[in-house]
PDB file of N, CA and C in Angstrom:
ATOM      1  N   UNK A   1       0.819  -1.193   0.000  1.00  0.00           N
ATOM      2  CA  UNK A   1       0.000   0.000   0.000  1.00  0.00           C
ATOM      3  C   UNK A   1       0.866   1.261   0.000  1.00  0.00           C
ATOM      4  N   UNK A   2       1.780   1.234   0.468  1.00  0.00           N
ATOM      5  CA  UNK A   2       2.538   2.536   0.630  1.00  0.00           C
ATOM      6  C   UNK A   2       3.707   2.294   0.311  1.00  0.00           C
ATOM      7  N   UNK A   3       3.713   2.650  -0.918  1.00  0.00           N
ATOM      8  CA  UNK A   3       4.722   2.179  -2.207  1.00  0.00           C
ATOM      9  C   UNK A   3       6.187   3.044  -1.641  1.00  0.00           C
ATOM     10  N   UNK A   4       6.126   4.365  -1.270  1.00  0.00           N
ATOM     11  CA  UNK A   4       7.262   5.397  -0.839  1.00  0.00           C
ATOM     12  C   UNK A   4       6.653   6.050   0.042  1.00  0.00           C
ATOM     13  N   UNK A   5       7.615   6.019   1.402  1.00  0.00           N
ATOM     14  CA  UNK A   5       7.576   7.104   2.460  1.00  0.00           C
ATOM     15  C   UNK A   5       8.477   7.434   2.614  1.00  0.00           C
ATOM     16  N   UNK A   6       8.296   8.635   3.396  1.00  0.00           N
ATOM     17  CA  UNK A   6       9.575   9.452   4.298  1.00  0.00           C
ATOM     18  C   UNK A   6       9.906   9.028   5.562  1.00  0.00           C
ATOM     19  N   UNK A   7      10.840   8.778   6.074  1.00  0.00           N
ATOM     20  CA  UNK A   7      11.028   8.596   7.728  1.00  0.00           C
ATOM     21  C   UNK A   7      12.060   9.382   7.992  1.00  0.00           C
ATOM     22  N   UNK A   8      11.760  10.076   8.731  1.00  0.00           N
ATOM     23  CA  UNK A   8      13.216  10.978   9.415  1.00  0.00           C
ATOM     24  C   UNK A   8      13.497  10.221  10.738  1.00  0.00           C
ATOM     25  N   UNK A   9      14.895   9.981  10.467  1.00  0.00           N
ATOM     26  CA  UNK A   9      15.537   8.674  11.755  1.00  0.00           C
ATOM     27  C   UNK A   9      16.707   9.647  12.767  1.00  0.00           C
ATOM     28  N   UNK A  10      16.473   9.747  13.754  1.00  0.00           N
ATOM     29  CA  UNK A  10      17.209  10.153  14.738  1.00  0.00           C
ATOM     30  C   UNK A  10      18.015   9.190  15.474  1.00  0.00           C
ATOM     31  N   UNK A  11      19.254   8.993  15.632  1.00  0.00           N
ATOM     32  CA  UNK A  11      19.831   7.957  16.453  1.00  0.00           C
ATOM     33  C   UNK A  11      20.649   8.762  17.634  1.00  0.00           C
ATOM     34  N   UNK A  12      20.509   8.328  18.854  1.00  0.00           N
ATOM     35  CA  UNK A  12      21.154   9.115  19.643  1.00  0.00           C
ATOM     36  C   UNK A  12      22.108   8.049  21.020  1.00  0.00           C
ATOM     37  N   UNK A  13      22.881   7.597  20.206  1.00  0.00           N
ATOM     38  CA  UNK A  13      23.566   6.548  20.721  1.00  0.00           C
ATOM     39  C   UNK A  13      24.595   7.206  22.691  1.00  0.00           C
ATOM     40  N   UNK A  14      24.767   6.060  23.397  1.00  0.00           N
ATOM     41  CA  UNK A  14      25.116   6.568  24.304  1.00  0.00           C
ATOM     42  C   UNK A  14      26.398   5.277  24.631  1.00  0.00           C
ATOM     43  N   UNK A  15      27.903   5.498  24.859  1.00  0.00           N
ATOM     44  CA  UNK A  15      28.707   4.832  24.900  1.00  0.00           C
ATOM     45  C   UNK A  15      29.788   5.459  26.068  1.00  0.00           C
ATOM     46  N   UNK A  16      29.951   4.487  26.578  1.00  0.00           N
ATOM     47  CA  UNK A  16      31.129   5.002  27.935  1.00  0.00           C
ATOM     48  C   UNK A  16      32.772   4.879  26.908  1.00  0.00           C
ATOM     49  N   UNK A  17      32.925   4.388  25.740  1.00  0.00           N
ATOM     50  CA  UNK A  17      34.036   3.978  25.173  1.00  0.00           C
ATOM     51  C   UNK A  17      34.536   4.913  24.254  1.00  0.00           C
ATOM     52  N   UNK A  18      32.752   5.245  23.175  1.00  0.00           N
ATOM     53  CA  UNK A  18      32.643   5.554  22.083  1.00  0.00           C
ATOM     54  C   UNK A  18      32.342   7.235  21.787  1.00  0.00           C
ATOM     55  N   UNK A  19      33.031   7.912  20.988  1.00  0.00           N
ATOM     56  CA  UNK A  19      31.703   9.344  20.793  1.00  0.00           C
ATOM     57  C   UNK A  19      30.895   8.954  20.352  1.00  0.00           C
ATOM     58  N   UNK A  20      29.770   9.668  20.301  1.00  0.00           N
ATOM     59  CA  UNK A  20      28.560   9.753  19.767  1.00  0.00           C
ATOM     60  C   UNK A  20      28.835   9.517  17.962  1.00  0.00           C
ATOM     61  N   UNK A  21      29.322  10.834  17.468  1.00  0.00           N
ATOM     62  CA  UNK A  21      29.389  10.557  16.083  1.00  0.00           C
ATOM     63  C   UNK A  21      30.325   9.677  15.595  1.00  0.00           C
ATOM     64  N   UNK A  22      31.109   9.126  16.350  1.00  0.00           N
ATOM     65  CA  UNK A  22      32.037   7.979  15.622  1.00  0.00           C
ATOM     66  C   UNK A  22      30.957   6.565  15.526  1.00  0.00           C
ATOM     67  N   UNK A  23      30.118   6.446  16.126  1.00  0.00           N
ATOM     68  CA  UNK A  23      28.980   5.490  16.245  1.00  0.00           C
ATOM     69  C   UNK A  23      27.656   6.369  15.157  1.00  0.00           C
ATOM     70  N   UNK A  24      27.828   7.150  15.109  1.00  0.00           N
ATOM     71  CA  UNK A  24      26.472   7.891  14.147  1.00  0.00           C
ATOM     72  C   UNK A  24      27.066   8.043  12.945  1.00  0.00           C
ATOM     73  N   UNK A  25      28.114   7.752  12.191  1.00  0.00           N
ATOM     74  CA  UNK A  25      29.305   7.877  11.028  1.00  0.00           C
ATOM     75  C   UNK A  25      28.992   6.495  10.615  1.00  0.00           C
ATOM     76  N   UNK A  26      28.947   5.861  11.596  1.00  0.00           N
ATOM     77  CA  UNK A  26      28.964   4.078  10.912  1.00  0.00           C
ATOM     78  C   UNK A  26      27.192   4.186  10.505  1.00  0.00           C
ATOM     79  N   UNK A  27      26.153   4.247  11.112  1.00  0.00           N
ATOM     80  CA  UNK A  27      25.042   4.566  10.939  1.00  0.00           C
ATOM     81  C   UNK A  27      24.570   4.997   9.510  1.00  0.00           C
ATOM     82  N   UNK A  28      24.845   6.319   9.528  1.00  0.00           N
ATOM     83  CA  UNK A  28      25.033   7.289   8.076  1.00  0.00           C
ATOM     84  C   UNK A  28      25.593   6.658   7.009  1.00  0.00           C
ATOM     85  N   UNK A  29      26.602   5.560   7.061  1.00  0.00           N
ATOM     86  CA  UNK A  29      27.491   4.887   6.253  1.00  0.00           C
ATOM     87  C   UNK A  29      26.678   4.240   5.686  1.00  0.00           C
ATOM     88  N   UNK A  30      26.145   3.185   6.678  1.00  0.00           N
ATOM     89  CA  UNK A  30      24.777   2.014   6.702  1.00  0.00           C
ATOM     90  C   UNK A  30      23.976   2.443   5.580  1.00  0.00           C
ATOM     91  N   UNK A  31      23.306   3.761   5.946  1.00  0.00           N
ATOM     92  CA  UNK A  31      21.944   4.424   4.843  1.00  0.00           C
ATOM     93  C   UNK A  31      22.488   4.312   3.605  1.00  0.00           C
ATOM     94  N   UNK A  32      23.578   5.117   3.361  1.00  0.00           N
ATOM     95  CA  UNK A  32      24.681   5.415   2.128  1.00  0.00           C
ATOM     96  C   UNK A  32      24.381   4.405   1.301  1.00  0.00           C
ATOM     97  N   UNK A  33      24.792   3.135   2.047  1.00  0.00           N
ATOM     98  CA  UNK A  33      25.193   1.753   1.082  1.00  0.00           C
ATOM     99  C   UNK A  33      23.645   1.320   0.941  1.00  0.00           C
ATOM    100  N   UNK A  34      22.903   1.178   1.523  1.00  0.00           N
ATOM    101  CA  UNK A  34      21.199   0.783   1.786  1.00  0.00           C
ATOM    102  C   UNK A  34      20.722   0.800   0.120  1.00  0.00           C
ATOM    103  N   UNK A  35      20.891   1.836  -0.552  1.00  0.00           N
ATOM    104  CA  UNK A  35      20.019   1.670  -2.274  1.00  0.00           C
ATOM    105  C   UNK A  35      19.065   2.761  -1.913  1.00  0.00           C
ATOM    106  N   UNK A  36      18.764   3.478  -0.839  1.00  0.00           N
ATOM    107  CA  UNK A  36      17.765   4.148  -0.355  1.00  0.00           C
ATOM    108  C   UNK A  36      18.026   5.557  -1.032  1.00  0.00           C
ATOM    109  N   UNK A  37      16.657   6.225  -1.171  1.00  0.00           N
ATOM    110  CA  UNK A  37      17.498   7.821  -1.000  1.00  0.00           C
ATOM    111  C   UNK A  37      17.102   7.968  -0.079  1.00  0.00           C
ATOM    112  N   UNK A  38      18.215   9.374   0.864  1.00  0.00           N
ATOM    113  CA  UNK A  38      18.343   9.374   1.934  1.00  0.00           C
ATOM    114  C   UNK A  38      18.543  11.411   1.925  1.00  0.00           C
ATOM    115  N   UNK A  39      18.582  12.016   2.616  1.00  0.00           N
ATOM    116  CA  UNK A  39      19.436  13.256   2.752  1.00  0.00           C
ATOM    117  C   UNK A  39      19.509  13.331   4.577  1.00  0.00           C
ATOM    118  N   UNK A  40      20.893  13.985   4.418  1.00  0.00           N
ATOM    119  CA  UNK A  40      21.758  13.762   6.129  1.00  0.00           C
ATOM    120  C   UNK A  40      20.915  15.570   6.129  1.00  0.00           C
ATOM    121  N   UNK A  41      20.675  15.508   6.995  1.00  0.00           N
ATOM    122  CA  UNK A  41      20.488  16.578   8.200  1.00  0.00           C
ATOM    123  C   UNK A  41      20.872  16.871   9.604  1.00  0.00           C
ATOM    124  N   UNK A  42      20.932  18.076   9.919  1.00  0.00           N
ATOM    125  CA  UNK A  42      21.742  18.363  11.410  1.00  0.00           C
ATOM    126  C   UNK A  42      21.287  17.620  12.367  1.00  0.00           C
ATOM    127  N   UNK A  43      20.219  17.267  12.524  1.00  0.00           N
ATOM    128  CA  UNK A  43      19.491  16.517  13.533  1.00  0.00           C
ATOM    129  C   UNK A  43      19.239  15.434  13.101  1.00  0.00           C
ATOM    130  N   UNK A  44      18.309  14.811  12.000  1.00  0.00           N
ATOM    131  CA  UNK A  44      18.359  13.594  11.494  1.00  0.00           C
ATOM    132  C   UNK A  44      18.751  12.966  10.263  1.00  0.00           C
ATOM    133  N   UNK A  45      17.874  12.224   9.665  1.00  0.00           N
ATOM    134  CA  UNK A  45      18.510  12.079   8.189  1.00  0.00           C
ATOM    135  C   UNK A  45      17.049  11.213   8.340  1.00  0.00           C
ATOM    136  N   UNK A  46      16.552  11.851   6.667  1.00  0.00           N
ATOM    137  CA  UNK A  46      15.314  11.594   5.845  1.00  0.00           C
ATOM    138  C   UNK A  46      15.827  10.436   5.157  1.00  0.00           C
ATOM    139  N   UNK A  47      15.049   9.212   4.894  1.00  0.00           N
ATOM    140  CA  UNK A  47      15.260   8.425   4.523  1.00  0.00           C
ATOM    141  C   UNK A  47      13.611   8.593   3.665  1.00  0.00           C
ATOM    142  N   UNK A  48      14.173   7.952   1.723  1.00  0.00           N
ATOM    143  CA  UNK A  48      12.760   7.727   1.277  1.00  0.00           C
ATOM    144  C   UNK A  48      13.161   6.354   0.219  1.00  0.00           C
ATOM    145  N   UNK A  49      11.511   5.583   0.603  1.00  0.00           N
ATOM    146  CA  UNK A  49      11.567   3.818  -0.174  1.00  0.00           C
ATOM    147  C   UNK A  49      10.048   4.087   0.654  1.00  0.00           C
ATOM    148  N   UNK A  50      10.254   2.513   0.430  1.00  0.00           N
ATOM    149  CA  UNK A  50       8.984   1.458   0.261  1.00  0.00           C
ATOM    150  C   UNK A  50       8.929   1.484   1.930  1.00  0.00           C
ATOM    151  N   UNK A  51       7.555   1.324   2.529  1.00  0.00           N
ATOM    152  CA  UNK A  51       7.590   1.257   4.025  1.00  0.00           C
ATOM    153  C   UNK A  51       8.494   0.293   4.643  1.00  0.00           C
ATOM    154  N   UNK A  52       8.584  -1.165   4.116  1.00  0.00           N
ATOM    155  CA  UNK A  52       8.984  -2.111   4.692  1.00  0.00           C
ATOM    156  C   UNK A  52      10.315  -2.036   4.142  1.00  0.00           C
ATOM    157  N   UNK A  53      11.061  -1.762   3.304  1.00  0.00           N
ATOM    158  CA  UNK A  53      12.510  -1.784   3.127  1.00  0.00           C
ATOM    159  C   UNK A  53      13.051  -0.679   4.656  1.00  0.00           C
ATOM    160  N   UNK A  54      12.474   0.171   4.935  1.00  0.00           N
ATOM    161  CA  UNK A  54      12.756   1.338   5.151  1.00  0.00           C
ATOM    162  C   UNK A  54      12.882   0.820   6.991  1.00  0.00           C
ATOM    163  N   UNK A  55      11.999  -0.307   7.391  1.00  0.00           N
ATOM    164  CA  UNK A  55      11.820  -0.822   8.352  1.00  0.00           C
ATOM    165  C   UNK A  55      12.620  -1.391   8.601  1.00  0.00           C
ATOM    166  N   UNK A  56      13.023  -2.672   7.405  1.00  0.00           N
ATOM    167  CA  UNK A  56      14.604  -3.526   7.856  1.00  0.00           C
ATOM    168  C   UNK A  56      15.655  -2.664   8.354  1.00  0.00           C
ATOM    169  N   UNK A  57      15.775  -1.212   7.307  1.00  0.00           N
ATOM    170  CA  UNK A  57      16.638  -0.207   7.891  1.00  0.00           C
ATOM    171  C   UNK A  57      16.959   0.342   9.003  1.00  0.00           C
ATOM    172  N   UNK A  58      15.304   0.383   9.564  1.00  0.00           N
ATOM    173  CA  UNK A  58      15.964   1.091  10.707  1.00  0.00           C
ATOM    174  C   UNK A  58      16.352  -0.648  12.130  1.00  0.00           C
ATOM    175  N   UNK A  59      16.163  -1.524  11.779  1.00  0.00           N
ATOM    176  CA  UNK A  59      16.537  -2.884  12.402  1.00  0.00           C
ATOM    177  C   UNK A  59      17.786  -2.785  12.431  1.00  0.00           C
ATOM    178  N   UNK A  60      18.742  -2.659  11.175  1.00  0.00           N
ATOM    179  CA  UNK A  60      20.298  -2.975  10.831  1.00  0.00           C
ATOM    180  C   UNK A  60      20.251  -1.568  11.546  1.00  0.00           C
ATOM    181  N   UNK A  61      19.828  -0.372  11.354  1.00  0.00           N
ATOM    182  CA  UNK A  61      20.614   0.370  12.460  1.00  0.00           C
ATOM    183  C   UNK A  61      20.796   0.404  13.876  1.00  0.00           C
ATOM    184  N   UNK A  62      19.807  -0.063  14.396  1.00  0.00           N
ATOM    185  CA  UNK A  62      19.960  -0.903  15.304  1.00  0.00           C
ATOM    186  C   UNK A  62      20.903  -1.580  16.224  1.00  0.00           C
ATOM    187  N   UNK A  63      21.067  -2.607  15.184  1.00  0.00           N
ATOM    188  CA  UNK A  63      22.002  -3.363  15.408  1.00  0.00           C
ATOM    189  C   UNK A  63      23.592  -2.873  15.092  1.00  0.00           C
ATOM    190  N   UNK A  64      23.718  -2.001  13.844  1.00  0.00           N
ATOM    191  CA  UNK A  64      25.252  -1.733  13.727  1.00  0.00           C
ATOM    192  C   UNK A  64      25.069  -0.398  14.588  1.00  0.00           C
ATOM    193  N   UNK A  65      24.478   0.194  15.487  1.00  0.00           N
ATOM    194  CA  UNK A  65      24.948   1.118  16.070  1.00  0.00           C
ATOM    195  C   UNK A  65      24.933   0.435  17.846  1.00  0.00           C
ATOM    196  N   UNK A  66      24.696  -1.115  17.878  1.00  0.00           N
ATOM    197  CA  UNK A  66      25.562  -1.634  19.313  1.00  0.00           C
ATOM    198  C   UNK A  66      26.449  -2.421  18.909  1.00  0.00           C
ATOM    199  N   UNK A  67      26.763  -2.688  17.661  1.00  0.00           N
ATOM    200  CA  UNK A  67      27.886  -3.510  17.019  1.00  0.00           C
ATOM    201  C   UNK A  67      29.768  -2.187  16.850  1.00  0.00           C
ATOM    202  N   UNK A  68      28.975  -1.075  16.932  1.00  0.00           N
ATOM    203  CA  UNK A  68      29.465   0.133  16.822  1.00  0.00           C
ATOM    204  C   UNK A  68      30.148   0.720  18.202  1.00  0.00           C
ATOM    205  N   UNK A  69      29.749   0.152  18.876  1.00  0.00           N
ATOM    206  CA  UNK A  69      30.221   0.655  20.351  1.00  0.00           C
ATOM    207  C   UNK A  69      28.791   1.491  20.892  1.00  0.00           C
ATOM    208  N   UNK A  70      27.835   1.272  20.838  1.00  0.00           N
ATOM    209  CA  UNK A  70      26.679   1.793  21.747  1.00  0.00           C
ATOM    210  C   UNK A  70      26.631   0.656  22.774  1.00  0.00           C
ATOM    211  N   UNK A  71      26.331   1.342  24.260  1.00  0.00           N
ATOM    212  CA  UNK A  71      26.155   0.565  25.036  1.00  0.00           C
ATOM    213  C   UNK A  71      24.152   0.337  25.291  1.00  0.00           C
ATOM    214  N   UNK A  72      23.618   1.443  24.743  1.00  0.00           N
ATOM    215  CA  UNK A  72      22.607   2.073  24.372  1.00  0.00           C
ATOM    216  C   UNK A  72      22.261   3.431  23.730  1.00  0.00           C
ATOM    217  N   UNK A  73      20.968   2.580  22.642  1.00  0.00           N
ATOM    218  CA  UNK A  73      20.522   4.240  21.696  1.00  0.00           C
ATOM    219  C   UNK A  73      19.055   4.402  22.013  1.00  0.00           C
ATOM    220  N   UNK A  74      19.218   5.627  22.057  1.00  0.00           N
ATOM    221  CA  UNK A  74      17.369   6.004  21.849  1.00  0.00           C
ATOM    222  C   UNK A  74      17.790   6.783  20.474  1.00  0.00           C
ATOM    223  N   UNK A  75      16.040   5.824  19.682  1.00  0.00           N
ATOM    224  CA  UNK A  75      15.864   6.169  18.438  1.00  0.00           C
ATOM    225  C   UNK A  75      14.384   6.438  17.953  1.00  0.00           C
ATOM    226  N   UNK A  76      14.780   8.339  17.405  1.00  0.00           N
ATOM    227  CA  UNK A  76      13.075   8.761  17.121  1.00  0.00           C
ATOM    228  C   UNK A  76      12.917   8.354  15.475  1.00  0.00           C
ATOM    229  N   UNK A  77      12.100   8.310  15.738  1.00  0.00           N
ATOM    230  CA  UNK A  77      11.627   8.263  14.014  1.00  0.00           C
ATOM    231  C   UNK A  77       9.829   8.722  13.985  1.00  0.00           C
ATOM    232  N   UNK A  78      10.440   9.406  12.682  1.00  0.00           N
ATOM    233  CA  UNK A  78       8.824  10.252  12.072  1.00  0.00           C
ATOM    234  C   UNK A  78       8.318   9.466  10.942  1.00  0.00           C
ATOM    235  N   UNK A  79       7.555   9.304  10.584  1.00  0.00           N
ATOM    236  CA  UNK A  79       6.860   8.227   9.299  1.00  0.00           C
ATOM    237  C   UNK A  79       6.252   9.607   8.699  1.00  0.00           C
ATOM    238  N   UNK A  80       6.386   9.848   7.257  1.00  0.00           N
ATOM    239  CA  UNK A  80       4.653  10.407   6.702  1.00  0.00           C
ATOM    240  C   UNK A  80       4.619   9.664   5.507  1.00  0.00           C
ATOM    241  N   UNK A  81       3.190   9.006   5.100  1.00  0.00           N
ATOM    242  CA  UNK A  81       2.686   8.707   4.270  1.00  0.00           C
ATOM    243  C   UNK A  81       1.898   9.591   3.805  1.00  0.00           C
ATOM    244  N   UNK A  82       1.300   9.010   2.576  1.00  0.00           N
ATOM    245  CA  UNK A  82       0.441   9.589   1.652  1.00  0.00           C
ATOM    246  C   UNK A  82      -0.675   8.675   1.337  1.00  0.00           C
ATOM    247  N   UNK A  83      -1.821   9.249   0.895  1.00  0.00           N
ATOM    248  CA  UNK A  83      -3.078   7.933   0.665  1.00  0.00           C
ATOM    249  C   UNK A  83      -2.795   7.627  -0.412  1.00  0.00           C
ATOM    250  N   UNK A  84      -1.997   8.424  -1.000  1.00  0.00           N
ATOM    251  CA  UNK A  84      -1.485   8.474  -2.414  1.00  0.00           C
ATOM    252  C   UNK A  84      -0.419   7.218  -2.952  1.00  0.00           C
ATOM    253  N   UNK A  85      -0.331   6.909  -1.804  1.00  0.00           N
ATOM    254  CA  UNK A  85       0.986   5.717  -1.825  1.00  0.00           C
ATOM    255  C   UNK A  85       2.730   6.486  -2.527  1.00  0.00           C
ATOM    256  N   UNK A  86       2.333   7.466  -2.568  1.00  0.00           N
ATOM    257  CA  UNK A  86       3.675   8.540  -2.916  1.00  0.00           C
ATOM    258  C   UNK A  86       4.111   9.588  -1.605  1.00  0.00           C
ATOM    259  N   UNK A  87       5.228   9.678  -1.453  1.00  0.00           N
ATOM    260  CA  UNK A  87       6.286  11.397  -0.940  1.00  0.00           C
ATOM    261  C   UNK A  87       6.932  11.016  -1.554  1.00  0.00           C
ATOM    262  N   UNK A  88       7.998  12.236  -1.314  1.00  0.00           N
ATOM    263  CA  UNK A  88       9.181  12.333  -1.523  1.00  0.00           C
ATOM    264  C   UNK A  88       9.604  14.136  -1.036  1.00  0.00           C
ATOM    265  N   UNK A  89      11.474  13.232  -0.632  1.00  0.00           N
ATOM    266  CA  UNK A  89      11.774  14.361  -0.150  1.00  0.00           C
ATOM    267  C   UNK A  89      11.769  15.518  -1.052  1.00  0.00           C
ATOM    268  N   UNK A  90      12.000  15.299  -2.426  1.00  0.00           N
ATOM    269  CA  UNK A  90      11.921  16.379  -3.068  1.00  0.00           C
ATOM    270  C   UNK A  90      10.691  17.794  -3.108  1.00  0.00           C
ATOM    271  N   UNK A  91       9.631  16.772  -3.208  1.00  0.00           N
ATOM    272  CA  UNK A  91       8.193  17.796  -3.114  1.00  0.00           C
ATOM    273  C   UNK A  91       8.494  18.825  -1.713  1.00  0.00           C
ATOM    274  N   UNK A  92       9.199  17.995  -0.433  1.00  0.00           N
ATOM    275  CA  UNK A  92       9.497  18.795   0.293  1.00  0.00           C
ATOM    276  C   UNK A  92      10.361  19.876   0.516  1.00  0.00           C
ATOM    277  N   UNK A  93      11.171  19.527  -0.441  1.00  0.00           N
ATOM    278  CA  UNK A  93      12.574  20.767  -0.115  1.00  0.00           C
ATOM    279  C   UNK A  93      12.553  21.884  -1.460  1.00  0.00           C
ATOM    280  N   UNK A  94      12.232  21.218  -2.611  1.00  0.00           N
ATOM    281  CA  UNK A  94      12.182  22.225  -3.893  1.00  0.00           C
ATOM    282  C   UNK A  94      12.016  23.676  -3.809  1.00  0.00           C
ATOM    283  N   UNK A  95      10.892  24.093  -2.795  1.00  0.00           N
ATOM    284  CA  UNK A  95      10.817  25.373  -2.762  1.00  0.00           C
ATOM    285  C   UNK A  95      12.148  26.045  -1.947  1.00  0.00           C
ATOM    286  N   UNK A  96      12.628  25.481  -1.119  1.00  0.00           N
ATOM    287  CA  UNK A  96      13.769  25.845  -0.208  1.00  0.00           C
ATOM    288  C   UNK A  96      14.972  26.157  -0.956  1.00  0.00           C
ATOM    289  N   UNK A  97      15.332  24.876  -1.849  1.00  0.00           N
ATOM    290  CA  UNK A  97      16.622  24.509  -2.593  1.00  0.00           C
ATOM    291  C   UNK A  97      16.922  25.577  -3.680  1.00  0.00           C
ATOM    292  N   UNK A  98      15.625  25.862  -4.367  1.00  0.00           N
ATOM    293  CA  UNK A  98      15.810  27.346  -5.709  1.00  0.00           C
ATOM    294  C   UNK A  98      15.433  28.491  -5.210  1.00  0.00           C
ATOM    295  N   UNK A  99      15.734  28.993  -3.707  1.00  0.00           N
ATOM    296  CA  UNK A  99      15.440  30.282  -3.087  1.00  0.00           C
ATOM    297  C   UNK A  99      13.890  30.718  -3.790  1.00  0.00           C
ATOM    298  N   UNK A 100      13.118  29.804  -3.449  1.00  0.00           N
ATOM    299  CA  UNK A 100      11.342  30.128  -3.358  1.00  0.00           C
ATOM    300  C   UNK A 100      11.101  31.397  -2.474  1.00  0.00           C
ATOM    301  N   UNK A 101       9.640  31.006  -2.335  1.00  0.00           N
ATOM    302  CA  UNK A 101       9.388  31.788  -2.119  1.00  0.00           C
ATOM    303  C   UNK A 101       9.241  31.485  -0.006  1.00  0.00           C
TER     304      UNK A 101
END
């Protein structure tokens, strides 16, 4: 049913060993290689696919961010769909990206 969504994924890993972004670098890496489109942001990173690809995703992050040196993460994530069975990040940023209005 919901051919493409957006999820904006927040990972906020916590390690007595590790920094934060040396564990959020491997993460970001993860998306990179995924086949997904994705865009990194200061706070999160938009991820856009199919609901359920997008789900395994955030599983393997998961997992490679305690494979990573997290001893624990808290992780937000935003979903938006469409009835349309379509987003994309683009519809969202276009006006931003060519100094709109």
């Amino acid at each position: 049913m919901f051919e493409q969504v957006n999820v904006a994924i927040q990972v906020l890993p916590q390690s007595g060993t590790k920094a934060p972004y040396v564990i959020i670098d491997r993460i970001i890496q993860h998306i990179q290689q995924s086949g997904l489109r994705y865009r990194v942001c200061p706070f999160e990173t938009v991820v856009e696919g199919s609901f359920d690809a997008i789900m395994v995703l955030i599983r393997e992050i998961q997992e490679i961010g305690i494979q990573a040196g997290a001893q624990k993460m808290l992780t937000n994530i935003k979903i938006e769909i469409h009835a349309s069975g379509q987003v994309s990040i683009d519809d969202k940023m276009a006006k931003y990206e060519k100094g709109g209005d």
